[in-house]
C-alpha atoms as a PDB file:
ATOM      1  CA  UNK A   1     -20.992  30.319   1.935  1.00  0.00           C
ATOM      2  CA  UNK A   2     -20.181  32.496  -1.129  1.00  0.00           C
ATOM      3  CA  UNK A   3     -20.835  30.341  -4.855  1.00  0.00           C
ATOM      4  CA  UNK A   4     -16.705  31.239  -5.619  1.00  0.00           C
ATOM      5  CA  UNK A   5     -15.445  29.512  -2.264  1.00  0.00           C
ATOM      6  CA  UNK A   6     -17.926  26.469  -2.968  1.00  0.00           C
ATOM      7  CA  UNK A   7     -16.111  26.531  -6.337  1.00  0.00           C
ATOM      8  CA  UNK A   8     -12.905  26.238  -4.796  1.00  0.00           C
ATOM      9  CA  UNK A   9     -13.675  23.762  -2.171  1.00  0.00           C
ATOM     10  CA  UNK A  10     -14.933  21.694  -5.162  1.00  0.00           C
ATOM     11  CA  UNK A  11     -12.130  21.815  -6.990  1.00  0.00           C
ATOM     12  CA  UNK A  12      -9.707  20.860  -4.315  1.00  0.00           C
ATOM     13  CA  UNK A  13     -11.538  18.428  -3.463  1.00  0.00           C
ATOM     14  CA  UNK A  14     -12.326  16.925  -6.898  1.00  0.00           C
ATOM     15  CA  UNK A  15      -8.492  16.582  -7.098  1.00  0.00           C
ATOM     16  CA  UNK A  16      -7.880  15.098  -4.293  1.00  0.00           C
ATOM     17  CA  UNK A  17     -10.037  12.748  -4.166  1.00  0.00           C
ATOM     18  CA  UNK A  18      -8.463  10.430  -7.081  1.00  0.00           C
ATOM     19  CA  UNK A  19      -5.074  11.514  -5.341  1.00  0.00           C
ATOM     20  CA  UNK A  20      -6.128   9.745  -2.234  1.00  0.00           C
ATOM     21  CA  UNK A  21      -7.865   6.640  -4.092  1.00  0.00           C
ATOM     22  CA  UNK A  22      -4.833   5.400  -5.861  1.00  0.00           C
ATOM     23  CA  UNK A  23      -2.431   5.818  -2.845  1.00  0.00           C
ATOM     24  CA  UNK A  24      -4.857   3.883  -0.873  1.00  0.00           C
ATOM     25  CA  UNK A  25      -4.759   1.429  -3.729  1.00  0.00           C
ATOM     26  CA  UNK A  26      -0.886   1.594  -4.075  1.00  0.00           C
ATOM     27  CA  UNK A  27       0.064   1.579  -0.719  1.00  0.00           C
ATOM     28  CA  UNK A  28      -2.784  -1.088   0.234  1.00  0.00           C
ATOM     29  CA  UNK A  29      -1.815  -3.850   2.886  1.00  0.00           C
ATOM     30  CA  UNK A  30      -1.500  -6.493  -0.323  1.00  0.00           C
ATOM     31  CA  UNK A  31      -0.809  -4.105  -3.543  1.00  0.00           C
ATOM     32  CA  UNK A  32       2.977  -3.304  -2.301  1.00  0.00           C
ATOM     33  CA  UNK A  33       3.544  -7.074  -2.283  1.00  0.00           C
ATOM     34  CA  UNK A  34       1.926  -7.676  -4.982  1.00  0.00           C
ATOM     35  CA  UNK A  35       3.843  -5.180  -7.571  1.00  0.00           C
ATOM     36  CA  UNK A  36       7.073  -6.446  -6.085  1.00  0.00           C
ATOM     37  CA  UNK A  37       6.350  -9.804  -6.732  1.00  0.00           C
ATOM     38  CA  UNK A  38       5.298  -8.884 -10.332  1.00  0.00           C
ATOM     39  CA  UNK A  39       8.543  -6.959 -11.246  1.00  0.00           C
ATOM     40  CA  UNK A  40      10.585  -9.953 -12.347  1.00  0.00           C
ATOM     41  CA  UNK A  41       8.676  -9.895 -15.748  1.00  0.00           C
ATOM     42  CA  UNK A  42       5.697 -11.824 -16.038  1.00  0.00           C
ATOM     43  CA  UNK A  43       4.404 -13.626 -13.299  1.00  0.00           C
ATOM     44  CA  UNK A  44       1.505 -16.184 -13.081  1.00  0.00           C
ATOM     45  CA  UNK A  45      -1.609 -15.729 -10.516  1.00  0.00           C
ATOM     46  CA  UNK A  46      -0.276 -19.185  -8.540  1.00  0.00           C
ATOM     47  CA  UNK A  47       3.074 -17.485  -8.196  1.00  0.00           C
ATOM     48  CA  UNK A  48       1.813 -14.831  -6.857  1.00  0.00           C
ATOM     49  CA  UNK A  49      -0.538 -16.397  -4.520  1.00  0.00           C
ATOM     50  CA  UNK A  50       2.937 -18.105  -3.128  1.00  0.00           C
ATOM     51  CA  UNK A  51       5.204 -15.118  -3.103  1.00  0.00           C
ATOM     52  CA  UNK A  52       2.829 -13.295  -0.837  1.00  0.00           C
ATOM     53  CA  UNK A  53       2.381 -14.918   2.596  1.00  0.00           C
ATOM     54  CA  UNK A  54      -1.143 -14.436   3.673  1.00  0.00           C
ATOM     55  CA  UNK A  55      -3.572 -13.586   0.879  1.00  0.00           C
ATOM     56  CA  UNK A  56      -6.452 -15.494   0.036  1.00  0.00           C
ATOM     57  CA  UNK A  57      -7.274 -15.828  -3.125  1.00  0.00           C
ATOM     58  CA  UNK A  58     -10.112 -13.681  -3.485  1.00  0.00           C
ATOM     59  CA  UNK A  59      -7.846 -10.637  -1.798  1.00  0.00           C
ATOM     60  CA  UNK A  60      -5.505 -11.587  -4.813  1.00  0.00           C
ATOM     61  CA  UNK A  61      -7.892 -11.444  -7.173  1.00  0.00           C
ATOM     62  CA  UNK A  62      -9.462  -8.237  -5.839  1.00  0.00           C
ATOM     63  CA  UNK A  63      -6.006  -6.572  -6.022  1.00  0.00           C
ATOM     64  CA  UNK A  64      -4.914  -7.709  -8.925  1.00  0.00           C
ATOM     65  CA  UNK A  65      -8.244  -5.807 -10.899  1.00  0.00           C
ATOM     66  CA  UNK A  66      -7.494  -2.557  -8.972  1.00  0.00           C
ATOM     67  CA  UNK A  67      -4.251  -2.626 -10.540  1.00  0.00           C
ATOM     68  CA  UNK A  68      -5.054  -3.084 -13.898  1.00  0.00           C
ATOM     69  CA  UNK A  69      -7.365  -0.747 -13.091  1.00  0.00           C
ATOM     70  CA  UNK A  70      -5.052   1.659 -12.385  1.00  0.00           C
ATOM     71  CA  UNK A  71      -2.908   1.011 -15.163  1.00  0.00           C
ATOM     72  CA  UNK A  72      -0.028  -0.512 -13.295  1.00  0.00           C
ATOM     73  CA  UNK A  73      -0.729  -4.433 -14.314  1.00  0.00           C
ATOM     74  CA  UNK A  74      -0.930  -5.844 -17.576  1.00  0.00           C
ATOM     75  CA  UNK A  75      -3.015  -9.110 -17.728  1.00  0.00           C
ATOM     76  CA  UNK A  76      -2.233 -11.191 -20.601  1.00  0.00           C
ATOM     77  CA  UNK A  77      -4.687 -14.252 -21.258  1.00  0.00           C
ATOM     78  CA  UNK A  78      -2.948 -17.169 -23.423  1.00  0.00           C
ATOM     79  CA  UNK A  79      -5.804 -19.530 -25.388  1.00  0.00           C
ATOM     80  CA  UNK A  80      -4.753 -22.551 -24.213  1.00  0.00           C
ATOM     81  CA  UNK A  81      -6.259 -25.265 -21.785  1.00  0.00           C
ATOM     82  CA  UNK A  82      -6.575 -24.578 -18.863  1.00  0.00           C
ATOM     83  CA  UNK A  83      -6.234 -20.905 -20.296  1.00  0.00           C
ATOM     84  CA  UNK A  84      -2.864 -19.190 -19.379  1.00  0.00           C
ATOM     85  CA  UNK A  85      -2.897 -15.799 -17.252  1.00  0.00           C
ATOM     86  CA  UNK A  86       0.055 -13.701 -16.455  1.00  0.00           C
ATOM     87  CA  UNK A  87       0.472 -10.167 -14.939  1.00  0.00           C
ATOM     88  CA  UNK A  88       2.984  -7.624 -15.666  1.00  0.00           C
ATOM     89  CA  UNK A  89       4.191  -4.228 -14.688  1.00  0.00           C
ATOM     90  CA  UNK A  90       3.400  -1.536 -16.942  1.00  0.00           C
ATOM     91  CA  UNK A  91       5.897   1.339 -17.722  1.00  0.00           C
ATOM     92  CA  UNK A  92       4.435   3.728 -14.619  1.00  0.00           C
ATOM     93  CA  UNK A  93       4.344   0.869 -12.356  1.00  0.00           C
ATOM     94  CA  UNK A  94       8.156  -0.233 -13.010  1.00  0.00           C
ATOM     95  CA  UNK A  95       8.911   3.316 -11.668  1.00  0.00           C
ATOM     96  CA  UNK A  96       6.568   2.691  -8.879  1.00  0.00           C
ATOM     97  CA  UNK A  97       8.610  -0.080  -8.277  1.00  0.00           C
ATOM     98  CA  UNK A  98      12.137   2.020  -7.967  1.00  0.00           C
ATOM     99  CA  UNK A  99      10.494   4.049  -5.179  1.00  0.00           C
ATOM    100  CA  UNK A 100       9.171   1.153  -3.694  1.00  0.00           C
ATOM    101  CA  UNK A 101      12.106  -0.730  -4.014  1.00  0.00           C
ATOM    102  CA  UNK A 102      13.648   2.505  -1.209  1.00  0.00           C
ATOM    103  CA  UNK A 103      10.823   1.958   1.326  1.00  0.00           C
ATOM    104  CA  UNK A 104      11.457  -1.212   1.357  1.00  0.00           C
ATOM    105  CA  UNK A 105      15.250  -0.798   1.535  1.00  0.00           C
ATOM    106  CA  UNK A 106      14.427   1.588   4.071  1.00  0.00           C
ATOM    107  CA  UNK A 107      12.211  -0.513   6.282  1.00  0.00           C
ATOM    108  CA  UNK A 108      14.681  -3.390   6.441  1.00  0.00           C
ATOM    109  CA  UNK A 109      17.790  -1.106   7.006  1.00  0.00           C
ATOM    110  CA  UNK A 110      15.194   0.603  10.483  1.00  0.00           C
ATOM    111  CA  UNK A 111      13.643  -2.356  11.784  1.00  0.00           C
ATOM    112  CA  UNK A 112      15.371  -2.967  14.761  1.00  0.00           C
ATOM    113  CA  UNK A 113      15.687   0.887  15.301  1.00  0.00           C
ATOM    114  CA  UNK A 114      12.052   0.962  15.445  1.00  0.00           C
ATOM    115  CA  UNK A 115      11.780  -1.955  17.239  1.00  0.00           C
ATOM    116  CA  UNK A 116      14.260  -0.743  20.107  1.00  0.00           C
ATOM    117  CA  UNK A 117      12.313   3.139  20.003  1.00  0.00           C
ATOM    118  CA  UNK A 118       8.991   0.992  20.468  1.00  0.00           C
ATOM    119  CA  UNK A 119      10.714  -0.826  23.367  1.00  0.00           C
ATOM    120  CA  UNK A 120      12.087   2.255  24.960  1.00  0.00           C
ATOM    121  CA  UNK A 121       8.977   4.006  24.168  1.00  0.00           C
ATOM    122  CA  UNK A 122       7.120   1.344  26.062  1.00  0.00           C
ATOM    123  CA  UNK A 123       9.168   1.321  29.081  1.00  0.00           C
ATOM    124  CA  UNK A 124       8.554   5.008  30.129  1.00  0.00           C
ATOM    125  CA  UNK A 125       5.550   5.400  31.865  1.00  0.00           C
ATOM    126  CA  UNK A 126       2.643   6.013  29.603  1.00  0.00           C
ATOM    127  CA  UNK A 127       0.663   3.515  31.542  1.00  0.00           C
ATOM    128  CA  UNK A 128       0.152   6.038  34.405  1.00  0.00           C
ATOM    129  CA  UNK A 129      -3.589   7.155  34.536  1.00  0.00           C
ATOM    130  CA  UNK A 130      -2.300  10.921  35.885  1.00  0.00           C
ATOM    131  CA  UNK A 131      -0.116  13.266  33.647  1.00  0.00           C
ATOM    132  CA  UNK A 132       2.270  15.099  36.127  1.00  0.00           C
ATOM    133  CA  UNK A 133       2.452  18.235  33.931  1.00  0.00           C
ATOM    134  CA  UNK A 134      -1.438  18.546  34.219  1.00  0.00           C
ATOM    135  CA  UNK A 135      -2.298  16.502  37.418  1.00  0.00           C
ATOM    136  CA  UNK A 136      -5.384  15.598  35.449  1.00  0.00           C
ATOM    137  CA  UNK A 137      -6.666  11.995  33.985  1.00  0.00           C
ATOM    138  CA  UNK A 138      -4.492  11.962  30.532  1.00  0.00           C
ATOM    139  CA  UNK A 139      -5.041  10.089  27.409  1.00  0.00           C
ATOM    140  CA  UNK A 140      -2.313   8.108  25.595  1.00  0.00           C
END
């Protein structure tokens, strides 16, 4: 392989990579939850841990670092006792949130469309061991 198409596999690469990392991180099974649970202002970790049915709170915690991280939560420490924590949306997150706000628009306004294309989906045969274009073994 020539030293100028190593170069450009690099490069693509290189930029893809962070590309990839924070949509993994953004569009993780707890970080959607978690940034629309934050977007009333600020928002305490117990809150949190109630708004979002299902995370322990070590998941929380994990989460809620990658997104500070990633510049999308604020973490705000208050010296008092017990000390004080809240999280809040930064400026890029907030318009995060507007297209987030969609998809989730969107995936109430389709869930019983998916639901019923799942059901008919289910109902044809795709159990059948034999496809009858190909007479051979198929895999589904």
């Amino acid at each position: 392989m020539s030293r100028s198409h190593t170069d450009v596999s690099d490069q693509v690469s290189n930029e893809a990579c962070p590309l990839t990392e924070v949509l993994d991180h953004v569009a993780g099974k707890w970080s959607i939850g978690i940034l629309v649970a934050a977007a009333n202002g600020p928002v305490r970790f117990t809150e949190l841990e109630r708004a979002i049915t299902g995370i322990s709170r070590r998941m929380l915690t994990l989460n809620l670092r990658k997104l500070e991280r990633d510049g999308l939560l604020v973490r705000t420490v208050y010296p008092t006792v017990p000390p004080k924590v809240e999280y809040s949306l930064t400026p890029m997150a907030r318009e995060l949130h507007a297209t987030l706000t969609g998809l989730v628009g969107w995936a109430e306004r389709h869930r019983a469309d998916i639901t019923a294309a799942r059901a008919t989906y289910d109902a044809r045969d795709h159990i059948s061991s034999v496809t009858p274009a190909e007479g051979q073994p198929g895999r589904h």
